[in-house]
N, C-alpha and C. Protein backbone atom coordinates (compact mmCIF):
# COMPACT_ATOMS: atom_id res chain seq x y z
N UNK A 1 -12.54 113.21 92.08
CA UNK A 1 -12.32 114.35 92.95
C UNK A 1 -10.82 114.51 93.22
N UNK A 2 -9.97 113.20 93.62
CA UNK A 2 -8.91 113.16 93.93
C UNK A 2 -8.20 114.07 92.41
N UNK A 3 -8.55 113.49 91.13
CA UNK A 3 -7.92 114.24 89.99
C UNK A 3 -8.43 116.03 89.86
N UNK A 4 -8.75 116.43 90.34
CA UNK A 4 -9.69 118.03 90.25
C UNK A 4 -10.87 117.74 89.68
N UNK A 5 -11.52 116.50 89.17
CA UNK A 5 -12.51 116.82 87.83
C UNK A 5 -14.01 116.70 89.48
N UNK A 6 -14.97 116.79 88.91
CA UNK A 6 -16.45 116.51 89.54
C UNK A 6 -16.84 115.33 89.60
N UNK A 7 -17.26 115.19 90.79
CA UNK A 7 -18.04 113.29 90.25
C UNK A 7 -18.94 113.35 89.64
N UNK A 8 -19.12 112.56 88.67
CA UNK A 8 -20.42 112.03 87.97
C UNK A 8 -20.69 110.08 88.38
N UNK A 9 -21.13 109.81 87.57
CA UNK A 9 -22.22 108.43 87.25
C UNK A 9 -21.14 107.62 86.18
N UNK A 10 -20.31 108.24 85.55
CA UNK A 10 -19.41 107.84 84.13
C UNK A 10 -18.85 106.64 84.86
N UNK A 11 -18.34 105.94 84.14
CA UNK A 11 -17.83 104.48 84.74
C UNK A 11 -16.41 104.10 83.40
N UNK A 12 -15.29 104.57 83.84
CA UNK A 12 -14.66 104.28 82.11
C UNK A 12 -14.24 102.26 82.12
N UNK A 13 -15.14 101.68 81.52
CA UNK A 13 -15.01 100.35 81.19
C UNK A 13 -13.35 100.02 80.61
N UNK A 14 -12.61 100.75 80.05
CA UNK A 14 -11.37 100.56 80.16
C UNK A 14 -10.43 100.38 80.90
N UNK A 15 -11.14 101.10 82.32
CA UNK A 15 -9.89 100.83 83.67
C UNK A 15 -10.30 99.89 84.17
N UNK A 16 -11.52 98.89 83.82
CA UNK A 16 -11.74 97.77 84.55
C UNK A 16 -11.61 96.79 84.25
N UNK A 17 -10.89 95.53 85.11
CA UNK A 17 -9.87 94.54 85.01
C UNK A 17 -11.12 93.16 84.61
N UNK A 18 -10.40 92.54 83.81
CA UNK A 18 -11.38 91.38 83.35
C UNK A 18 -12.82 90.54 84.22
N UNK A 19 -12.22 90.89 85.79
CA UNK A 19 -12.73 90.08 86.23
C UNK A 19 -14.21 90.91 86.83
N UNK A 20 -13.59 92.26 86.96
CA UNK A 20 -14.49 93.27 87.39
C UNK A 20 -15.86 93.49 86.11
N UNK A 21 -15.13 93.58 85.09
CA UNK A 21 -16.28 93.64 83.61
C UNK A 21 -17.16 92.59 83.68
N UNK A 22 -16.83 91.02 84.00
CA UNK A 22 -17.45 90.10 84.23
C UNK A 22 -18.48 90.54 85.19
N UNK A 23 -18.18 90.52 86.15
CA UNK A 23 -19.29 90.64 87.14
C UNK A 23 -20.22 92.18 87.24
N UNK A 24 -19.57 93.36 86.18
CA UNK A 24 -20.76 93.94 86.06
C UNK A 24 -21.76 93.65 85.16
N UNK A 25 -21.38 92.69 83.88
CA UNK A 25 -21.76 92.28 82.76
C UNK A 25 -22.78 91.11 83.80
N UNK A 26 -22.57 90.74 84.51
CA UNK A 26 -23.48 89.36 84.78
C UNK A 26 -24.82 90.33 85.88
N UNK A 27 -24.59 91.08 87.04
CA UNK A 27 -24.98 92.06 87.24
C UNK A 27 -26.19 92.57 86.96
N UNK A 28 -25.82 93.33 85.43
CA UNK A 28 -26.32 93.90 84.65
C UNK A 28 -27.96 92.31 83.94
N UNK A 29 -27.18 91.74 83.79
CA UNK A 29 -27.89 90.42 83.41
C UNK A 29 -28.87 89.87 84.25
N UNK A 30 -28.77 89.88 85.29
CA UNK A 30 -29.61 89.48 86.28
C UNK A 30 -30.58 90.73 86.63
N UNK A 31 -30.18 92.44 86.54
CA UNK A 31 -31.44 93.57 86.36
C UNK A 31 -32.38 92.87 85.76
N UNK A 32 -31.78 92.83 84.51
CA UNK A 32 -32.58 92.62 82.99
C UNK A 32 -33.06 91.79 83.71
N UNK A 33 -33.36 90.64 83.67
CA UNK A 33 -33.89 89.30 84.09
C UNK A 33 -35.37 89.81 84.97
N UNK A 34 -34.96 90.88 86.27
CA UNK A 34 -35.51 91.23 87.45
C UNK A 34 -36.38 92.04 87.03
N UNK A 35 -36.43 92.83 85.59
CA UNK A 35 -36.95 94.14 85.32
C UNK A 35 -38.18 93.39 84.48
N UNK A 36 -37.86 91.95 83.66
CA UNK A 36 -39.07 91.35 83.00
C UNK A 36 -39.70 90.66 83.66
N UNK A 37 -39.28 89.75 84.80
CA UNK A 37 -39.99 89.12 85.91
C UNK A 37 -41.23 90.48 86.25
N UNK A 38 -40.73 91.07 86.86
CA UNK A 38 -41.42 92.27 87.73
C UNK A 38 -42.68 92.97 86.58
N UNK A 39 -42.07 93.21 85.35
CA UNK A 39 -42.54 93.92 84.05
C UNK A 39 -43.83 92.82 83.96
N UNK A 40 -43.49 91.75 83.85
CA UNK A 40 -44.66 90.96 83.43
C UNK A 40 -45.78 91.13 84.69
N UNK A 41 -45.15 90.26 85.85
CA UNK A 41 -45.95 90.41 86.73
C UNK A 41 -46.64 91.44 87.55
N UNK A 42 -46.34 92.58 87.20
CA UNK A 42 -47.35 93.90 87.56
C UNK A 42 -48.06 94.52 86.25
N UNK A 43 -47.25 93.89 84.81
CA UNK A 43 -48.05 94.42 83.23
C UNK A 43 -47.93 95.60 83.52
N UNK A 44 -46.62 96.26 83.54
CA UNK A 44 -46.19 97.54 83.45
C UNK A 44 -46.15 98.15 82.11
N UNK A 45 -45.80 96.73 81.26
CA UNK A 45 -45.53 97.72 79.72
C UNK A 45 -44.41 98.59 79.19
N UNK A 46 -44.08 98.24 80.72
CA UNK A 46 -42.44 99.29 80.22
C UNK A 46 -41.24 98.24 79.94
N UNK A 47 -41.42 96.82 80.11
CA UNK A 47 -40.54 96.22 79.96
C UNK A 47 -40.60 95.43 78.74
């Protein structure tokens, strides 16, 4: 907003500093993890 553009959801992985990528990368790792726990134990099928 501050630049004129619209907000979106976009995330540019290039402006983010090693330590920040780490911890969305681990993050992201632990969903996954949460989404097959859950997937199994309700036999959703979507996971």
């Amino acid at each position: 907003m501050a630049q004129g553009q619209a907000p979106d959801n976009f995330l540019a992985l290039e402006e983010l500093s090693n330590f920040e990528r780490s911890h969305l990368k681990e993050a992201f790792s632990v969903v996954q993890t949460l989404q097959g726990v859950l997937g199994q134990r309700y036999q959703t099928g979507r996971y």
